[in-house]
N, C-alpha and C. Protein backbone atom coordinates (compact mmCIF):
# COMPACT_ATOMS: atom_id res chain seq x y z
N UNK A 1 -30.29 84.57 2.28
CA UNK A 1 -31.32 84.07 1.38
C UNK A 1 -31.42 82.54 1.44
N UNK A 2 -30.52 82.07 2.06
CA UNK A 2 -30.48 79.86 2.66
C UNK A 2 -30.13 79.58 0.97
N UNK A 3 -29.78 80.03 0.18
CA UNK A 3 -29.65 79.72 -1.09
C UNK A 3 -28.13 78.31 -0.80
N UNK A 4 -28.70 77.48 -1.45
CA UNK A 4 -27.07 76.47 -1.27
C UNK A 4 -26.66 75.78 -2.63
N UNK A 5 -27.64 75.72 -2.85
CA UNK A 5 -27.55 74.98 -4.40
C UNK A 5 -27.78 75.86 -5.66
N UNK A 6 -27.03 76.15 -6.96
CA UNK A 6 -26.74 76.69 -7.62
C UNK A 6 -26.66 75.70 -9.08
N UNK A 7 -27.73 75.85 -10.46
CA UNK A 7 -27.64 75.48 -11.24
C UNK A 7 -26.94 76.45 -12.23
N UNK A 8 -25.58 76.06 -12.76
CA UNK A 8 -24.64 77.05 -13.92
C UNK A 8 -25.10 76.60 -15.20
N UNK A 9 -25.59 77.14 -16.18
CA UNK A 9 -25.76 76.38 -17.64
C UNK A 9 -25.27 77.88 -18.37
N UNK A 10 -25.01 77.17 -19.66
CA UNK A 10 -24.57 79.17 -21.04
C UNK A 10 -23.64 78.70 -21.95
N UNK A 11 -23.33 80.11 -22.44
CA UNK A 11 -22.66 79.65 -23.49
C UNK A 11 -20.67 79.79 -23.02
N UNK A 12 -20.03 79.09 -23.80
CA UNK A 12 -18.72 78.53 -23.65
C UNK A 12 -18.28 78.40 -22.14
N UNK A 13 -18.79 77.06 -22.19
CA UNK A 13 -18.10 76.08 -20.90
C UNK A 13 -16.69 75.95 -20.58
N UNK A 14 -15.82 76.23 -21.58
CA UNK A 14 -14.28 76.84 -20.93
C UNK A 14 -14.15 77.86 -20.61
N UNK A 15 -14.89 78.79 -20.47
CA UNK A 15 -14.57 80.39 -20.23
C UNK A 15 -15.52 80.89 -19.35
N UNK A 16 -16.74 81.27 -19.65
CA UNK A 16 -17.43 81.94 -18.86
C UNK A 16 -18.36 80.76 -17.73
N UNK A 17 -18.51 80.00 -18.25
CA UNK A 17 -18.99 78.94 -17.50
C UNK A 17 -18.63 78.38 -16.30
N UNK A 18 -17.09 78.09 -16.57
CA UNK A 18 -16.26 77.50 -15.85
C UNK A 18 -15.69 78.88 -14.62
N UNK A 19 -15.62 79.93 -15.29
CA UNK A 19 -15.10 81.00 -14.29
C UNK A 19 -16.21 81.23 -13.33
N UNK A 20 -17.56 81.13 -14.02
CA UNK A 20 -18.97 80.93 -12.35
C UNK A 20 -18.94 79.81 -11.92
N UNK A 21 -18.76 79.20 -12.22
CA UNK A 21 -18.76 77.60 -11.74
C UNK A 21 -17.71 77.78 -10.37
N UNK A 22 -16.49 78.11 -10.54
CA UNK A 22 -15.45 78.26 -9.60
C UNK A 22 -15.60 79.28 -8.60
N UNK A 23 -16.40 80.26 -9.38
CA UNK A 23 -16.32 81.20 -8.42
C UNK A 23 -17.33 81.09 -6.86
N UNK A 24 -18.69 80.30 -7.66
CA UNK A 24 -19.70 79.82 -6.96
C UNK A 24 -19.07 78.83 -5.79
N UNK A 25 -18.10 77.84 -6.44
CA UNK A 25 -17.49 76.61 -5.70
C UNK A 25 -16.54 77.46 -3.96
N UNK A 26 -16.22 78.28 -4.74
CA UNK A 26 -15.39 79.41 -3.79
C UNK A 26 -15.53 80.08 -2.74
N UNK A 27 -17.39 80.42 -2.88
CA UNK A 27 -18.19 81.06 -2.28
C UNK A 27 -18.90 79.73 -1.28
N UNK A 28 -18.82 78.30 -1.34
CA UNK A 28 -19.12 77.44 -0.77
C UNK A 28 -20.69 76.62 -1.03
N UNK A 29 -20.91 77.10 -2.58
CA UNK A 29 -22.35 76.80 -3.08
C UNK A 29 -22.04 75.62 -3.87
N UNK A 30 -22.99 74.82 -3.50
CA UNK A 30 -23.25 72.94 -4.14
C UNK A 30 -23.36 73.74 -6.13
N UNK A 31 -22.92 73.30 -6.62
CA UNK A 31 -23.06 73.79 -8.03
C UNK A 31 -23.12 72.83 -9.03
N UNK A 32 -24.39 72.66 -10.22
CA UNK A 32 -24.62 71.67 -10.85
C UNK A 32 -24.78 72.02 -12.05
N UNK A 33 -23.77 71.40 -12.74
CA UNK A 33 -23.78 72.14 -14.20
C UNK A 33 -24.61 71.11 -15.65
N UNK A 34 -25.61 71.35 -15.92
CA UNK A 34 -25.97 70.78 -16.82
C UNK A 34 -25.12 70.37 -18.10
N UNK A 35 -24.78 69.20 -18.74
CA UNK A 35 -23.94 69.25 -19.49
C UNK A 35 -24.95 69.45 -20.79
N UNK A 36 -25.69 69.29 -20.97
CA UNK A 36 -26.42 69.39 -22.26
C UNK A 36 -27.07 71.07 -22.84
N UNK A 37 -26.72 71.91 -21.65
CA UNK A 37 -27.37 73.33 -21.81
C UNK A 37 -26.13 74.35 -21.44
N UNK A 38 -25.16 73.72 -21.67
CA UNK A 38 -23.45 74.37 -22.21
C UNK A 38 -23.03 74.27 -23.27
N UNK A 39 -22.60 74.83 -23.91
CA UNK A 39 -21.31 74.60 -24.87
C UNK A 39 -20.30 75.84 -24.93
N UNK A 40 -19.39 74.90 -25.84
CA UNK A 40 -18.59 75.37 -26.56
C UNK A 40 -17.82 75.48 -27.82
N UNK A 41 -16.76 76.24 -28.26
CA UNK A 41 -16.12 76.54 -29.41
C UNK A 41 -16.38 75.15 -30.19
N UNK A 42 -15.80 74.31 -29.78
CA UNK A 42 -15.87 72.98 -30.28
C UNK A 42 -16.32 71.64 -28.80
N UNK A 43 -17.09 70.27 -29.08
CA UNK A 43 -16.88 69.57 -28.30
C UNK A 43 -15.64 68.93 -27.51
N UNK A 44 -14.51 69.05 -28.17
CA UNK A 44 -13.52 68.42 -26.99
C UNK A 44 -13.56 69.74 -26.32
N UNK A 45 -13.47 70.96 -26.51
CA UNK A 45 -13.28 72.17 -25.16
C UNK A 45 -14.20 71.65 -24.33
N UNK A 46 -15.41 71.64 -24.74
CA UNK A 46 -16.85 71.52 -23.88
C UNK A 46 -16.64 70.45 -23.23
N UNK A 47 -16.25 69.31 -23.82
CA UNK A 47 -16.06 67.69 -22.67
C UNK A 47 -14.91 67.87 -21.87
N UNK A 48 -13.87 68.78 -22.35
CA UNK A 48 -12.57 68.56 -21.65
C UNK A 48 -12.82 69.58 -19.93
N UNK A 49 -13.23 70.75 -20.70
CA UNK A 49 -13.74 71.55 -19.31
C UNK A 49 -14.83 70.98 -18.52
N UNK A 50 -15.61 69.99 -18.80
CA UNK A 50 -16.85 69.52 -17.61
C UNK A 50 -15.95 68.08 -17.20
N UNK A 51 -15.16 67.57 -17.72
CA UNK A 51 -14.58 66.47 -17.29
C UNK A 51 -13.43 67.42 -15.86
N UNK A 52 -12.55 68.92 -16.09
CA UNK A 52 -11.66 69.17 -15.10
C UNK A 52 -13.29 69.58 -14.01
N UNK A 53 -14.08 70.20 -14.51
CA UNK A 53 -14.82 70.25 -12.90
C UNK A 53 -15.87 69.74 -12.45
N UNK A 54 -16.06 68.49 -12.95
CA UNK A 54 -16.95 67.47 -12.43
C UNK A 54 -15.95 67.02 -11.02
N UNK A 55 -16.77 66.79 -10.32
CA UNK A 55 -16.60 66.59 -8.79
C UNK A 55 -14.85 67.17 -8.06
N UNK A 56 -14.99 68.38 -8.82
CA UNK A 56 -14.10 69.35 -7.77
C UNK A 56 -14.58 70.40 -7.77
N UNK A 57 -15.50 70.77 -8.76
CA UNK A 57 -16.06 72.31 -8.96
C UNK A 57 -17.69 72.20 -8.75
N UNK A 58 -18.42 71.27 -8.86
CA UNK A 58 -19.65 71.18 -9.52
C UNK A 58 -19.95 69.64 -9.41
N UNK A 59 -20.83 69.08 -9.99
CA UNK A 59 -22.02 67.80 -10.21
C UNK A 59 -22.06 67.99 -11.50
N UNK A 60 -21.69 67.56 -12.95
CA UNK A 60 -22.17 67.66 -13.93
C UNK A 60 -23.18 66.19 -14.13
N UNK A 61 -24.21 66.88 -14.50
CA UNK A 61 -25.31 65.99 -15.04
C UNK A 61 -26.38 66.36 -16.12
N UNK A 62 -27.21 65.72 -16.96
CA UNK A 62 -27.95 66.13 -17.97
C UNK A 62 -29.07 67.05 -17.04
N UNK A 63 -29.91 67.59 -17.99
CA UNK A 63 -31.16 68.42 -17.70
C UNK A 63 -31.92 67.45 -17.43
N UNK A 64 -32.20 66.71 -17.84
CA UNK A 64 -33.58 65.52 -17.13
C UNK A 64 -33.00 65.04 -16.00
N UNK A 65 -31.84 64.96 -15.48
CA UNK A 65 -31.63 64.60 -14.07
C UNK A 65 -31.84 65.59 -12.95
N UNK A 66 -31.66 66.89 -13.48
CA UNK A 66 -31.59 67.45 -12.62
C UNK A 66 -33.50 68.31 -12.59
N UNK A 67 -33.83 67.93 -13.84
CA UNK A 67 -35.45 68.45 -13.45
C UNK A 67 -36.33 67.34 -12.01
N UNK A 68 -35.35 65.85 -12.23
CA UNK A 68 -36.21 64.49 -11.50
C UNK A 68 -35.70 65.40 -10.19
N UNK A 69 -34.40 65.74 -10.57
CA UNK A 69 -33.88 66.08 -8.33
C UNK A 69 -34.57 67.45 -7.98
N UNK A 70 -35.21 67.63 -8.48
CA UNK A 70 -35.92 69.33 -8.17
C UNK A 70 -37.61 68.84 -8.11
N UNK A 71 -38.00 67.27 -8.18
CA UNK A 71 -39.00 67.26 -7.96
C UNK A 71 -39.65 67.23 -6.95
C-alpha cells in the first residue's frame, strides 16, 4: 500500500497509545504523534510518555504542525 508515514492520536498516551506507537516504530513506519489529540489519566503520565518516545518512537508535534506538513 507505499504507506510510510503513520499519524497515532487517542485516548491514554501511556498505554494504548504508546503500545501503537511502538508497535508501528517496529514495523519500520515514520510515526507522528500529535501531542494535543492524546491524553491521559493525568498530565505528568501524558508529558512523561511523549517525552520517553519523542525521537525514538515517533515525532511528537501539535495538530497545526502537522495539518501545515500534509499541505
Amino acid at each position: 500500500m507505499s504507506i510510510k508515514t503513520v499519524v497515532c492520536a487517542g485516548i491514554f498516551t501511556d498505554q494504548c497509545v504508546s503500545s501503537t506507537v511502538r508497535s508501528l516504530s517496529d514495523e519500520s513506519f515514520e510515526v507522528i504523534v500529535p501531542h494535543d489529540a492524546t491524553a491521559a489519566g493525568t498530565m505528568e503520565l501524558h508529558n512523561a510518555e511523549l517525552t520517553v518516545l519523542n525521537h525514538i518512537y515517533c515525532t511528537v508535534m501539535s495538530s497545526d504542525k502537522i495539518i501545515e506538513l500534509l499541505k
